[in-house]
N, C-alpha and C. Protein backbone atom coordinates (compact mmCIF):
# COMPACT_ATOMS: atom_id res chain seq x y z
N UNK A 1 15.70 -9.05 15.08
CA UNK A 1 16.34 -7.74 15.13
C UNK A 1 15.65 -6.89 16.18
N UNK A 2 16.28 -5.75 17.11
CA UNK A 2 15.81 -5.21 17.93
C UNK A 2 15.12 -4.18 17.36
N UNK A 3 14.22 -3.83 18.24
CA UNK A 3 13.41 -2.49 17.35
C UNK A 3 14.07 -1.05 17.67
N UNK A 4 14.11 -0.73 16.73
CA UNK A 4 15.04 0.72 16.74
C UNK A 4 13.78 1.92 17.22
N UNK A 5 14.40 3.36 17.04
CA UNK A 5 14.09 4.27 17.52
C UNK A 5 13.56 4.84 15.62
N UNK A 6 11.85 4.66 15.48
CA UNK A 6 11.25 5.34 14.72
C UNK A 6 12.18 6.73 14.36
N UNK A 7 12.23 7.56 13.09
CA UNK A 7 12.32 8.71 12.72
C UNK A 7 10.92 9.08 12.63
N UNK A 8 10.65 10.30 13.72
CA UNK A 8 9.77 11.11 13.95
C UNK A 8 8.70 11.63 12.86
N UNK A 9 7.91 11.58 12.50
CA UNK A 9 7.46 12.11 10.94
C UNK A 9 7.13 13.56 11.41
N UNK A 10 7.63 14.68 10.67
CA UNK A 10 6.58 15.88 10.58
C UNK A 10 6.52 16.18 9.13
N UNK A 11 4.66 16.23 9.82
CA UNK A 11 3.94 16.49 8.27
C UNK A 11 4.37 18.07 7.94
N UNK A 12 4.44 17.71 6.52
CA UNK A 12 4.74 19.20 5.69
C UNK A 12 4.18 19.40 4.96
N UNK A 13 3.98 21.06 4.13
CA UNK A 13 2.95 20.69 2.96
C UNK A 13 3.61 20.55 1.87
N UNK A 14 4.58 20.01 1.76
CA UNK A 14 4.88 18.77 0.72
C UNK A 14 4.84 17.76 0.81
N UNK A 15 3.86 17.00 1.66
CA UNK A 15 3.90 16.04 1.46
C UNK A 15 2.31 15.26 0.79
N UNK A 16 1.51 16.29 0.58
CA UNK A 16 0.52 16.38 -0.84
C UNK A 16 -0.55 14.81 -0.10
N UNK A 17 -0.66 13.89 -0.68
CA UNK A 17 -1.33 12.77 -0.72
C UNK A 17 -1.02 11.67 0.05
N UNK A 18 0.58 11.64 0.64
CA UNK A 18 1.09 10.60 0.97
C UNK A 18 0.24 10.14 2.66
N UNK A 19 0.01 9.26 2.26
CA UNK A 19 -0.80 8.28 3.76
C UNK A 19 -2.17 8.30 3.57
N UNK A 20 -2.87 8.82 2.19
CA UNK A 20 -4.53 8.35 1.83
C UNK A 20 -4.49 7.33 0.75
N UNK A 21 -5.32 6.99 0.99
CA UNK A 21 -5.83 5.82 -0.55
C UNK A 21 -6.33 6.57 -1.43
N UNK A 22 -5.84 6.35 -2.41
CA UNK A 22 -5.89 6.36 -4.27
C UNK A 22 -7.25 5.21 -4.51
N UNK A 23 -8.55 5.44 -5.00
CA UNK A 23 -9.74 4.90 -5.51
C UNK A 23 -9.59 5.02 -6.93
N UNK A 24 -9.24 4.20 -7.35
CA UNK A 24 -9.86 4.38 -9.19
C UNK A 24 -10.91 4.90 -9.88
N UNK A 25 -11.22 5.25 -10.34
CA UNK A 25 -12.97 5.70 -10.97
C UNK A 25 -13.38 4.81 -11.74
N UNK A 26 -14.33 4.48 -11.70
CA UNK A 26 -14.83 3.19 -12.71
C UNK A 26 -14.79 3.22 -14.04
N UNK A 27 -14.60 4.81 -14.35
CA UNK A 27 -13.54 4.62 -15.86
C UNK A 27 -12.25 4.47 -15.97
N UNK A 28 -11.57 4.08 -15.16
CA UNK A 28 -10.57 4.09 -15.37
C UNK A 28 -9.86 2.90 -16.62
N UNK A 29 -9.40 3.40 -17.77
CA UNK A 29 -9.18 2.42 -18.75
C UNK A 29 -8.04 1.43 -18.63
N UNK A 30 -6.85 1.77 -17.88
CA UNK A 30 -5.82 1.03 -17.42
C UNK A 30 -6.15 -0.38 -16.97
N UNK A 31 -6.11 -1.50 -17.22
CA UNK A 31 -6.61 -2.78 -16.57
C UNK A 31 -5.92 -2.79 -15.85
N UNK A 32 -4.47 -2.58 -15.61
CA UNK A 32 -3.23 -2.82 -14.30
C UNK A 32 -3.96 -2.36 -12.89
N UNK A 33 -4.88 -0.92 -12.99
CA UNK A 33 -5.52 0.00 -11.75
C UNK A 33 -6.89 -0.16 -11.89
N UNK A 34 -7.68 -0.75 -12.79
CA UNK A 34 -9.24 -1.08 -12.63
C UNK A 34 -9.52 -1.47 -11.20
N UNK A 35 -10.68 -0.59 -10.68
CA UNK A 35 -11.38 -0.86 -9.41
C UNK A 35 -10.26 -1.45 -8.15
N UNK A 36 -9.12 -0.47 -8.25
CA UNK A 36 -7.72 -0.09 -7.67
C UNK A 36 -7.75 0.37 -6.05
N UNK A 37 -7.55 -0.35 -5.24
CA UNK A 37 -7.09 1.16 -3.91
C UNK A 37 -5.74 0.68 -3.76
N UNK A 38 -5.23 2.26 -3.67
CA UNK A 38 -3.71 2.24 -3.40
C UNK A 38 -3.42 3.17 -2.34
N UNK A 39 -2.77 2.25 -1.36
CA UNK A 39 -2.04 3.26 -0.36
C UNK A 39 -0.91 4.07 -0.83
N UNK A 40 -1.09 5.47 -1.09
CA UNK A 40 -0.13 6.46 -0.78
C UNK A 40 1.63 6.63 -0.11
N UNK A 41 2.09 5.75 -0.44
CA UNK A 41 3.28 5.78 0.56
C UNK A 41 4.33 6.94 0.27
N UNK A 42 4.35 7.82 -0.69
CA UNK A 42 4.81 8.95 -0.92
C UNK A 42 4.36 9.73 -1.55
N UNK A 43 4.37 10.96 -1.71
CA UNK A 43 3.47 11.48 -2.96
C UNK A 43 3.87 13.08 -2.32
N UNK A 44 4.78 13.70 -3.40
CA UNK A 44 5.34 14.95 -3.34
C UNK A 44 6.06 15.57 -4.48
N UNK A 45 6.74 16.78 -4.91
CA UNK A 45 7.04 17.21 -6.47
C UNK A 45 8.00 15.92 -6.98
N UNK A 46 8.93 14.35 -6.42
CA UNK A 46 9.36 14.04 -7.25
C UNK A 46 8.51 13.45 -7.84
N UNK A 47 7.40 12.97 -7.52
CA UNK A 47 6.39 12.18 -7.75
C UNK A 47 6.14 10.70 -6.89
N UNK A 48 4.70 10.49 -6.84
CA UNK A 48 4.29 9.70 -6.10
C UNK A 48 4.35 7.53 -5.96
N UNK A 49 4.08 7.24 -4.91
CA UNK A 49 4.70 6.10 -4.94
C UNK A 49 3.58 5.21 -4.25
N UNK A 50 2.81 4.19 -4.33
CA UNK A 50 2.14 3.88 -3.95
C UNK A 50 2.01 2.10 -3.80
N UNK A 51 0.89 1.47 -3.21
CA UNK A 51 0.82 -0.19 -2.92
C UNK A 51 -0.62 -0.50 -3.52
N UNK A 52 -0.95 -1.33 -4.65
CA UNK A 52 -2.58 -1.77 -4.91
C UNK A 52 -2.82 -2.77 -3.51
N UNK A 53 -3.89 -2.45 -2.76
CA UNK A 53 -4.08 -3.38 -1.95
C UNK A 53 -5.36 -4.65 -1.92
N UNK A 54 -5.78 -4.21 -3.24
CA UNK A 54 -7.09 -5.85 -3.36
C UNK A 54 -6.66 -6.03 -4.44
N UNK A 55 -5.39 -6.78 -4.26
CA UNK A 55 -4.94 -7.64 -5.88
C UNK A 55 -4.26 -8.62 -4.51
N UNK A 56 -4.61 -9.92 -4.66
CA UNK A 56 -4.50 -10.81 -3.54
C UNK A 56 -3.25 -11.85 -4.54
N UNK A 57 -2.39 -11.72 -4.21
CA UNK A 57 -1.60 -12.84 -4.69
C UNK A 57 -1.26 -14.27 -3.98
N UNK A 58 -1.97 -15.54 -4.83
CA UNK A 58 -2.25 -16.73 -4.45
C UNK A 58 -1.02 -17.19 -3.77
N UNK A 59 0.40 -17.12 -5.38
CA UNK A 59 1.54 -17.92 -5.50
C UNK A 59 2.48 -17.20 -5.92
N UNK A 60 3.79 -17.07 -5.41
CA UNK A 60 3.50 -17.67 -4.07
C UNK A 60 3.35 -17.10 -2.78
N UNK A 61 3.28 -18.39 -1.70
CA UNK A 61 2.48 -18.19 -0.85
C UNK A 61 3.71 -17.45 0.12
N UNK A 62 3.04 -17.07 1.62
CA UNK A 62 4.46 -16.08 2.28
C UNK A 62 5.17 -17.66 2.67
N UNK A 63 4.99 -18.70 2.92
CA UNK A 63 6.03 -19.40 3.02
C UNK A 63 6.86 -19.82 2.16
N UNK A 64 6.01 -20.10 0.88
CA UNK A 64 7.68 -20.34 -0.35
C UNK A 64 8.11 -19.12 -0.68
N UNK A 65 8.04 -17.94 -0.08
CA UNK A 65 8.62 -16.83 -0.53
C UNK A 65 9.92 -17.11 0.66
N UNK A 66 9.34 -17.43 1.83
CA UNK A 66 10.33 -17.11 2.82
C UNK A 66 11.69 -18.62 2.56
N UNK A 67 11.00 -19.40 1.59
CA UNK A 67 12.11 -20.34 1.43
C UNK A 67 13.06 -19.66 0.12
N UNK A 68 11.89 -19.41 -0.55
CA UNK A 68 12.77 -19.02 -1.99
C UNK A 68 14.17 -17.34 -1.56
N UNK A 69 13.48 -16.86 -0.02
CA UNK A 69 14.98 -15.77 0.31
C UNK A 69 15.31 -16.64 0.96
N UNK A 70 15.31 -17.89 1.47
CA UNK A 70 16.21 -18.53 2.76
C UNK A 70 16.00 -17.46 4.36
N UNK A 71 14.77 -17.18 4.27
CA UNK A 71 14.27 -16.71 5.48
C UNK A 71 14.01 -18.24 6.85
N UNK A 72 14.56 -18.13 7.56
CA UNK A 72 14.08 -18.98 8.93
C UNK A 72 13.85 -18.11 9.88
N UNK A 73 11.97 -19.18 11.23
CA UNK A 73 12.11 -20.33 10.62
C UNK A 73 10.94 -20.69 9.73
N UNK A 74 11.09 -21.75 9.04
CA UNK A 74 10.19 -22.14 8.11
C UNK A 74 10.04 -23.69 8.51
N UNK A 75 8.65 -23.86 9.25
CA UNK A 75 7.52 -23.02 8.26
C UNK A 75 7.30 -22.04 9.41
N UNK A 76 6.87 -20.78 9.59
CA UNK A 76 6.96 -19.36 10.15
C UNK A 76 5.94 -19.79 11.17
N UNK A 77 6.59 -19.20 12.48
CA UNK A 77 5.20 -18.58 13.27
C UNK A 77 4.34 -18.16 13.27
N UNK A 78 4.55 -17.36 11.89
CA UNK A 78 3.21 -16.23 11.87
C UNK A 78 3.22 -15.97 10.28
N UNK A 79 2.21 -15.85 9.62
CA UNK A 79 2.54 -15.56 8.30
C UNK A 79 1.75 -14.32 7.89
N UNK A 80 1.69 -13.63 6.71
CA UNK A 80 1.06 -12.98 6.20
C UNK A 80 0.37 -12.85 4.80
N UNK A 81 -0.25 -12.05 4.80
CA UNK A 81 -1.22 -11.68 3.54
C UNK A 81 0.01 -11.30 1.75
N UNK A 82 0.06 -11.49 1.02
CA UNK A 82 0.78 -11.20 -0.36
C UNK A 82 -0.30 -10.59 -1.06
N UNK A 83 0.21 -9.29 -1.68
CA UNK A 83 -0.36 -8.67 -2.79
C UNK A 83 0.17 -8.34 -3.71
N UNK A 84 -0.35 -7.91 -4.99
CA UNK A 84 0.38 -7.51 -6.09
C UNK A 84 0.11 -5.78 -6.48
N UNK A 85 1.36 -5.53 -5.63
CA UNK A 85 1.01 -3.77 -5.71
C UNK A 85 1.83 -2.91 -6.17
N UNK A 86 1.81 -3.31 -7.25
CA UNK A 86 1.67 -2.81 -8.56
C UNK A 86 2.74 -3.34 -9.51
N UNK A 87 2.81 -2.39 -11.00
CA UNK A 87 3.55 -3.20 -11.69
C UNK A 87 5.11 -2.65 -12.06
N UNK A 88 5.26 -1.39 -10.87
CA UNK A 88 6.62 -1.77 -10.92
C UNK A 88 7.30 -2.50 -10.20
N UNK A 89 8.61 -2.82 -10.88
CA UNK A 89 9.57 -3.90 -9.55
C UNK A 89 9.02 -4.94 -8.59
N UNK A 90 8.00 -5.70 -9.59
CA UNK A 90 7.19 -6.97 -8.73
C UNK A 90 7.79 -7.83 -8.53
N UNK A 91 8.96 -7.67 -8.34
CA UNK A 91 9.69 -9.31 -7.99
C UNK A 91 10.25 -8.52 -6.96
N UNK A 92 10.36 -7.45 -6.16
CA UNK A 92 10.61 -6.79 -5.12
C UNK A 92 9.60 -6.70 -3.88
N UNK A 93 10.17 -6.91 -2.92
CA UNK A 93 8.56 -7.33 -2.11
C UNK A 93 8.48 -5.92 -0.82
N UNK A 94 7.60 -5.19 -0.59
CA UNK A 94 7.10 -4.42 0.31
C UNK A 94 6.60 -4.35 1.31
N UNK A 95 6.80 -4.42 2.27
CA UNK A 95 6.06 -4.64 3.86
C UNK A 95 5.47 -3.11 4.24
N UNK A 96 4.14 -3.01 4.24
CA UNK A 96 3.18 -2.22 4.33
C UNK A 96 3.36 -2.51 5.67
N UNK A 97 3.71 -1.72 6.81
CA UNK A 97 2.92 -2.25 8.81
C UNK A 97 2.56 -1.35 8.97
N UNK A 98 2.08 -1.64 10.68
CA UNK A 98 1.80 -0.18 11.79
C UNK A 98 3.35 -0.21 12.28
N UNK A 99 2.80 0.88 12.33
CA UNK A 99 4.31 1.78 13.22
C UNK A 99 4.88 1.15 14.72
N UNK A 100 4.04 0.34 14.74
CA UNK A 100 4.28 -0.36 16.79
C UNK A 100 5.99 -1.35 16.22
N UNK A 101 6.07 -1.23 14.95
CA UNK A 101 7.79 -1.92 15.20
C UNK A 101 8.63 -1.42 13.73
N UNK A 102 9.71 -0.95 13.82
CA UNK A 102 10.82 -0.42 12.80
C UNK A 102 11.74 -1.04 12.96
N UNK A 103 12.52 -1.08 11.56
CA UNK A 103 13.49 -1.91 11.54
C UNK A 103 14.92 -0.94 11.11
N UNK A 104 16.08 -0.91 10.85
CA UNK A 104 16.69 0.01 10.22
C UNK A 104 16.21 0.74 8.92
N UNK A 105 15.92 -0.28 8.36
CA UNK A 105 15.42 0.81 6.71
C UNK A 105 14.27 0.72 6.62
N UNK A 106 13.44 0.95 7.65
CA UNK A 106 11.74 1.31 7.37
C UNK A 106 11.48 2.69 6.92
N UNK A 107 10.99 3.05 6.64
CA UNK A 107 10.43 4.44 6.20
C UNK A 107 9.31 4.42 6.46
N UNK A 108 9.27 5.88 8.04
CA UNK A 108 7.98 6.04 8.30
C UNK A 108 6.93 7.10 7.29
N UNK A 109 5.76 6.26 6.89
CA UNK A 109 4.89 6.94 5.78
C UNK A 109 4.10 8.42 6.75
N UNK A 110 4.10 7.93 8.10
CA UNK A 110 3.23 9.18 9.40
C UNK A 110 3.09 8.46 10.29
N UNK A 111 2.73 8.88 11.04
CA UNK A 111 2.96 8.18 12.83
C UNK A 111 2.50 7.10 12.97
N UNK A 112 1.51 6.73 12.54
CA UNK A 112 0.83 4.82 12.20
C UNK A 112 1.79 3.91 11.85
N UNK A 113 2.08 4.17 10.27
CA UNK A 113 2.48 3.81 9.71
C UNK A 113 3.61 3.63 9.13
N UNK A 114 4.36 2.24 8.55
CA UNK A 114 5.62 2.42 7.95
C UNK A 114 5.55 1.54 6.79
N UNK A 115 7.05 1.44 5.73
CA UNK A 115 7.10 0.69 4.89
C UNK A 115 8.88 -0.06 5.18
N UNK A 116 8.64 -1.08 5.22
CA UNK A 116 9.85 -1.59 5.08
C UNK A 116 9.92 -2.60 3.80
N UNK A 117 11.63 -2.17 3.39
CA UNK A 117 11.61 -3.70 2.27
C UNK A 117 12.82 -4.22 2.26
N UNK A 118 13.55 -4.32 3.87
CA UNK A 118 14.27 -5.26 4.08
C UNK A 118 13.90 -6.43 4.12
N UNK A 119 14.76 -7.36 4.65
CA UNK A 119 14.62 -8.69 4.98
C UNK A 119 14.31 -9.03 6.47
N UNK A 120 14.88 -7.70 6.93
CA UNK A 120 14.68 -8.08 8.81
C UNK A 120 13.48 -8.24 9.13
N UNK A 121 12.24 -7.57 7.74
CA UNK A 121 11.17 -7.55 8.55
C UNK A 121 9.98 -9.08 8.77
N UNK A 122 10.90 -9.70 7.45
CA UNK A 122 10.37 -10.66 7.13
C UNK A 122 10.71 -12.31 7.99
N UNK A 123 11.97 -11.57 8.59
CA UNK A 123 12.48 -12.19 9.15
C UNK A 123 12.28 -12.34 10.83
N UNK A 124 11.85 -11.13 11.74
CA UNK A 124 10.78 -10.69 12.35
C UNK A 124 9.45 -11.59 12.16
N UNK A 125 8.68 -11.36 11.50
CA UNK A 125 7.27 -11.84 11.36
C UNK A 125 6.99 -13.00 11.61
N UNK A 126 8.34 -13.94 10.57
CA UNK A 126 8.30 -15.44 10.35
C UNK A 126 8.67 -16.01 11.75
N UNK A 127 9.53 -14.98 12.99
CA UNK A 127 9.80 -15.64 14.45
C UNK A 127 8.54 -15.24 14.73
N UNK A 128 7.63 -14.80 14.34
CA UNK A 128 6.20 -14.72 15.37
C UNK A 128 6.35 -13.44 15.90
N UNK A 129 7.06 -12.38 15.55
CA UNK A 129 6.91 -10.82 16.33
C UNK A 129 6.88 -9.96 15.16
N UNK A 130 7.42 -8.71 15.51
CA UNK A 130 7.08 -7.48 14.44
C UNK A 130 5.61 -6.71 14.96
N UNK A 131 5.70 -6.27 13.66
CA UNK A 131 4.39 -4.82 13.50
C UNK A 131 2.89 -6.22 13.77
N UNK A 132 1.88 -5.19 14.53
CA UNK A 132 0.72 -6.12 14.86
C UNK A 132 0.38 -6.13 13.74
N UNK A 133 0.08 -5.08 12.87
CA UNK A 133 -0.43 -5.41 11.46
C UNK A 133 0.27 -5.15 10.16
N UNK A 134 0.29 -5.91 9.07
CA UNK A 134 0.98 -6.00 8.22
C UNK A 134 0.56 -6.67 6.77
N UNK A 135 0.88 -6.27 5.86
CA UNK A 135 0.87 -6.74 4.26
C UNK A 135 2.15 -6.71 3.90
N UNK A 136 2.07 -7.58 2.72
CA UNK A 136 3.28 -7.84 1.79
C UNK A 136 3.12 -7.99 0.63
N UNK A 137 3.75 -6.45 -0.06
CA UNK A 137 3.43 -6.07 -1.69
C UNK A 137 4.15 -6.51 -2.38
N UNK A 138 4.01 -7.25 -3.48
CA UNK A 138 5.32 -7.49 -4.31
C UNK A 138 5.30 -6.63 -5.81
N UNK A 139 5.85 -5.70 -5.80
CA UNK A 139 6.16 -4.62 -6.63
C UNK A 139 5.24 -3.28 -6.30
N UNK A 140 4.94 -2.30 -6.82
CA UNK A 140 4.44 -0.97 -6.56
C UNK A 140 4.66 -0.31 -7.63
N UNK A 141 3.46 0.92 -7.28
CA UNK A 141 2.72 1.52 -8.57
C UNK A 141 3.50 3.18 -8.54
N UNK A 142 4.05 3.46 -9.47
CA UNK A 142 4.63 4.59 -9.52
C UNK A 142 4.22 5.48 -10.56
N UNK A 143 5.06 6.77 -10.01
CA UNK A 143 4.26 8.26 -10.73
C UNK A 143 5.27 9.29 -10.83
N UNK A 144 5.61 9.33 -12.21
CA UNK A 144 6.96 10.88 -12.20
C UNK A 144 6.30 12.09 -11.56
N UNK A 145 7.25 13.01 -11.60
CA UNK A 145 6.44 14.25 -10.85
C UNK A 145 5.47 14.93 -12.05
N UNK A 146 4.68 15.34 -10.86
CA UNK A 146 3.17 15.96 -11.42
C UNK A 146 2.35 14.68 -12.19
N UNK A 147 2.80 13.61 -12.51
CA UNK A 147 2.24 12.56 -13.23
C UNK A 147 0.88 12.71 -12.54
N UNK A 148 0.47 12.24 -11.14
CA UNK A 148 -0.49 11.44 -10.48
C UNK A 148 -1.02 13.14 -10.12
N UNK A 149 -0.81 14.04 -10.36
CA UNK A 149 -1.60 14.93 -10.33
C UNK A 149 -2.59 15.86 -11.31
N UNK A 150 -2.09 15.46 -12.65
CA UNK A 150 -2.64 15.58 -13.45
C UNK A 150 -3.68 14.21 -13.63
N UNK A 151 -3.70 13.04 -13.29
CA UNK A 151 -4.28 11.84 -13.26
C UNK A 151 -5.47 12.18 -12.48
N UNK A 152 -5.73 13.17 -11.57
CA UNK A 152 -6.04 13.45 -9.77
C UNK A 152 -7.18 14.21 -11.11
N UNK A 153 -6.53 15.35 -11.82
CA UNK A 153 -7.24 16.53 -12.59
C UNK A 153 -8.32 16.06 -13.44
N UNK A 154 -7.92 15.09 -14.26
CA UNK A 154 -8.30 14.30 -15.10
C UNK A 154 -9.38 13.06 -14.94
N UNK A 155 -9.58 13.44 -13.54
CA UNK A 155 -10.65 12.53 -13.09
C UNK A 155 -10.40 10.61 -13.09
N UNK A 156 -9.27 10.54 -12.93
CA UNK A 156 -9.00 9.29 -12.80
C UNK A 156 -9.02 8.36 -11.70
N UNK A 157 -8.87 9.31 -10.38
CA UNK A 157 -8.74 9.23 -8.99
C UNK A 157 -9.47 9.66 -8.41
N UNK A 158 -10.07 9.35 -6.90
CA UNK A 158 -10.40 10.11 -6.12
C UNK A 158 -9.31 10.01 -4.75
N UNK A 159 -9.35 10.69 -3.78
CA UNK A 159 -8.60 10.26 -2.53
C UNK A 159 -9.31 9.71 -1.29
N UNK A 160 -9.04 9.50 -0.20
CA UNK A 160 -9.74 9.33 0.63
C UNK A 160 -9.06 8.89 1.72
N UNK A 161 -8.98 9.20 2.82
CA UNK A 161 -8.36 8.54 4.42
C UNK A 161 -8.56 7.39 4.66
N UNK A 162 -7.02 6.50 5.07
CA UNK A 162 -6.94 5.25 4.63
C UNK A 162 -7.62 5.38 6.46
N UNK A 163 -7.67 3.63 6.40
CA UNK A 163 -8.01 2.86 7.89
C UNK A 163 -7.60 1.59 7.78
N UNK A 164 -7.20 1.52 8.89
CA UNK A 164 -6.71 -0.02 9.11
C UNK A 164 -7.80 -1.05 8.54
N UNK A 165 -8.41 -1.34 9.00
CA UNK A 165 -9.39 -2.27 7.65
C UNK A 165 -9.45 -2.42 6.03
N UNK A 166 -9.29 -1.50 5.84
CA UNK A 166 -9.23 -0.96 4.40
C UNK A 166 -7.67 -0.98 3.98
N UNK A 167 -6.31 -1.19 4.90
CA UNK A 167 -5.32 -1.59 4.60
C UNK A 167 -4.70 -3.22 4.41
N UNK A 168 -5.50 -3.44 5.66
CA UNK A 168 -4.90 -4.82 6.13
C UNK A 168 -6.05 -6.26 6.05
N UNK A 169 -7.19 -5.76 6.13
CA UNK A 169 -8.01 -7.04 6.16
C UNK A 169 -7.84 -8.21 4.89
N UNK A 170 -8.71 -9.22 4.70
CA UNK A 170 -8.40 -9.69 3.67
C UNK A 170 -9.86 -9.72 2.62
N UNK A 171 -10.52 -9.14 2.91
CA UNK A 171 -11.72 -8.77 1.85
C UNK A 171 -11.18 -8.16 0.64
N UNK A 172 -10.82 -8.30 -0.11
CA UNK A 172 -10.29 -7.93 -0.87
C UNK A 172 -11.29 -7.44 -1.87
N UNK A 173 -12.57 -8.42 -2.16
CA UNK A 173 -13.47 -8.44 -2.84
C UNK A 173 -14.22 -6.93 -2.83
N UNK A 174 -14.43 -6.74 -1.48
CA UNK A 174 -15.19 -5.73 -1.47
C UNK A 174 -14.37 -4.19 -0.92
N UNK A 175 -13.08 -4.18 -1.35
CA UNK A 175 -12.15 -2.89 -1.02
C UNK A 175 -12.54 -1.49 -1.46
N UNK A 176 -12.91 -1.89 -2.93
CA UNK A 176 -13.00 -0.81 -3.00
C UNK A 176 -14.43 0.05 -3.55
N UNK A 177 -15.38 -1.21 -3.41
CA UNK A 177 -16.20 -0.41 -2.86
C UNK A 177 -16.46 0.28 -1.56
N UNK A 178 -15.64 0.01 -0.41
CA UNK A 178 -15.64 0.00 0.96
C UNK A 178 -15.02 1.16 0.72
N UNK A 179 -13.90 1.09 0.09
CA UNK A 179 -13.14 2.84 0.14
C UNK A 179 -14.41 3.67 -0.43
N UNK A 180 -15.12 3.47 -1.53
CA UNK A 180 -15.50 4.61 -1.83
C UNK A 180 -16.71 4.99 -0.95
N UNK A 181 -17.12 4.16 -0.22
CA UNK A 181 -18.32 4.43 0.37
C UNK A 181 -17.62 5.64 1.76
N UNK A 182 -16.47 5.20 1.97
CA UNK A 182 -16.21 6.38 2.77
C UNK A 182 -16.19 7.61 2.63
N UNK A 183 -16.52 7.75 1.27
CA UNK A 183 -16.85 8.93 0.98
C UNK A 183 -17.70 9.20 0.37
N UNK A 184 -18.74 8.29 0.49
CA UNK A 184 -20.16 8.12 0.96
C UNK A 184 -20.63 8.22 -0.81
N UNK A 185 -20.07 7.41 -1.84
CA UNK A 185 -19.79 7.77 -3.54
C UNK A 185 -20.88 6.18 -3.47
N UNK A 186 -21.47 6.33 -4.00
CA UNK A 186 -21.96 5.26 -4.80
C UNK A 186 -21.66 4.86 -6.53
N UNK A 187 -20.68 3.51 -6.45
CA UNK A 187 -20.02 3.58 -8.22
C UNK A 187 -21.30 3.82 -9.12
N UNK A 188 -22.11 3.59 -8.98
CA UNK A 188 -23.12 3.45 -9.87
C UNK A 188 -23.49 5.27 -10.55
N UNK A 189 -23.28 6.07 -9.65
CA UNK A 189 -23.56 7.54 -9.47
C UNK A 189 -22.34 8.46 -10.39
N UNK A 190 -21.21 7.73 -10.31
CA UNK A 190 -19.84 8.48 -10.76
C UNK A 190 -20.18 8.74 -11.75
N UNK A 191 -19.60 10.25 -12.64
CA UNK A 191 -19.24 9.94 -14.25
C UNK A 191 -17.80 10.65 -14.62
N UNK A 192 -17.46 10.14 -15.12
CA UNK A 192 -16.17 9.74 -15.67
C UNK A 192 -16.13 11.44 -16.48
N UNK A 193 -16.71 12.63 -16.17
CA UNK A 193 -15.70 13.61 -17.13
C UNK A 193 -16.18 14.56 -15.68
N UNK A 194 -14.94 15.81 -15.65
CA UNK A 194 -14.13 15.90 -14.68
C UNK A 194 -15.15 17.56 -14.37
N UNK A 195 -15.48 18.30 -13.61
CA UNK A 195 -16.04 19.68 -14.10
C UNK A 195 -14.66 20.25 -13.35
N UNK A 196 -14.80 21.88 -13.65
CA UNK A 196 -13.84 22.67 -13.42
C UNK A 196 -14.88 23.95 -13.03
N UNK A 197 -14.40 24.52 -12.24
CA UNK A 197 -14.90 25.98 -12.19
C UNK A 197 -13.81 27.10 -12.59
């Protein structure tokens, strides 16, 4: 597919969280988001929408995925990384890229970045072209409105400015301690109840 003409992003201030990573707190009691980073891909009053990115999914792999849609060709030029991000609509798959390629129904997250969850993109990748960098989520983590902000209050979260490393590499192991160190948090230091002034 040819690459289309990006929709321009301008940031607004509604658009709250969308394009940082979501860090879990090491209390976090949920096992689905334990020791969690989630990219931000929306997050405004309907409520927020996001990708877990160190949940590494083995099976399947991006080539029996690309057989099981009848994607060619197979076996792919180029393959990619599978995650499990999150637990809604996991049999739905998400293409996390950089912005260097759009497809018709990408949705740009901000000028880097996009999300597509067509087929073109997958279909793209597997000829060996597309976005230089890229993941593939299968389902995503969602939030009614005000949900993930009261979660934010409640000390469940922290935020933090995503980076390409911290999106796309495959360390998975060490994500999110890597996120939190960007904000220079040592887990060992956190505690889990929230102050207020």
């Amino acid at each position: 597919m040819a690459q289309s003409t990006p929709t321009p992003f301008v940031p607004t201030s509604d658009h709250f969280l969308t394009g940082q990573l979501l860090i879990a707190m090491p209390t976090m009691n949920d096992p689905r988001f334990a020791n969690s980073v989630i990219y931000l891909c929306a997050h405004n009053l309907d409520g927020a929408m996001g990708l877990v990115l160190n949940r590494p999914v083995a099976k399947p792999s991006f080539v029996d995925l690309l057989q099981q849609l009848k994607v060619e060709p197979n076996p792919p030029a180029r393959e990619i990384r599978l995650c499990a991000g999150g637990p809604v609509e996991n049999s739905r798959g998400f293409v996390l890229h950089t912005a260097d390629w759009t497809g018709e129904g990408s949705l740009r997250v901000n000028e880097a970045l996009a999300l597509t969850a067509s087929l073109d993109v997958l279909k793209t990748i597997a000829e060996g072209r597309g976005p230089r960098e890229c993941v593939l989520a299968l389902g995503y983590a969602g939030w009614g409105p005000g949900q993930l902000d009261r979660e934010i209050q409640e000390n469940a979260w922290l935020s933090a400015p995503a980076d390409e490393a911290l999106l796309f590499d495959a360390d998975h192991q060490t994500k999110w301690r890597r996120a939190l160190a960007k904000l220079k948090i040592d887990p060992l230091l956190l505690s889990g109840v929230a102050g207020h002034a």
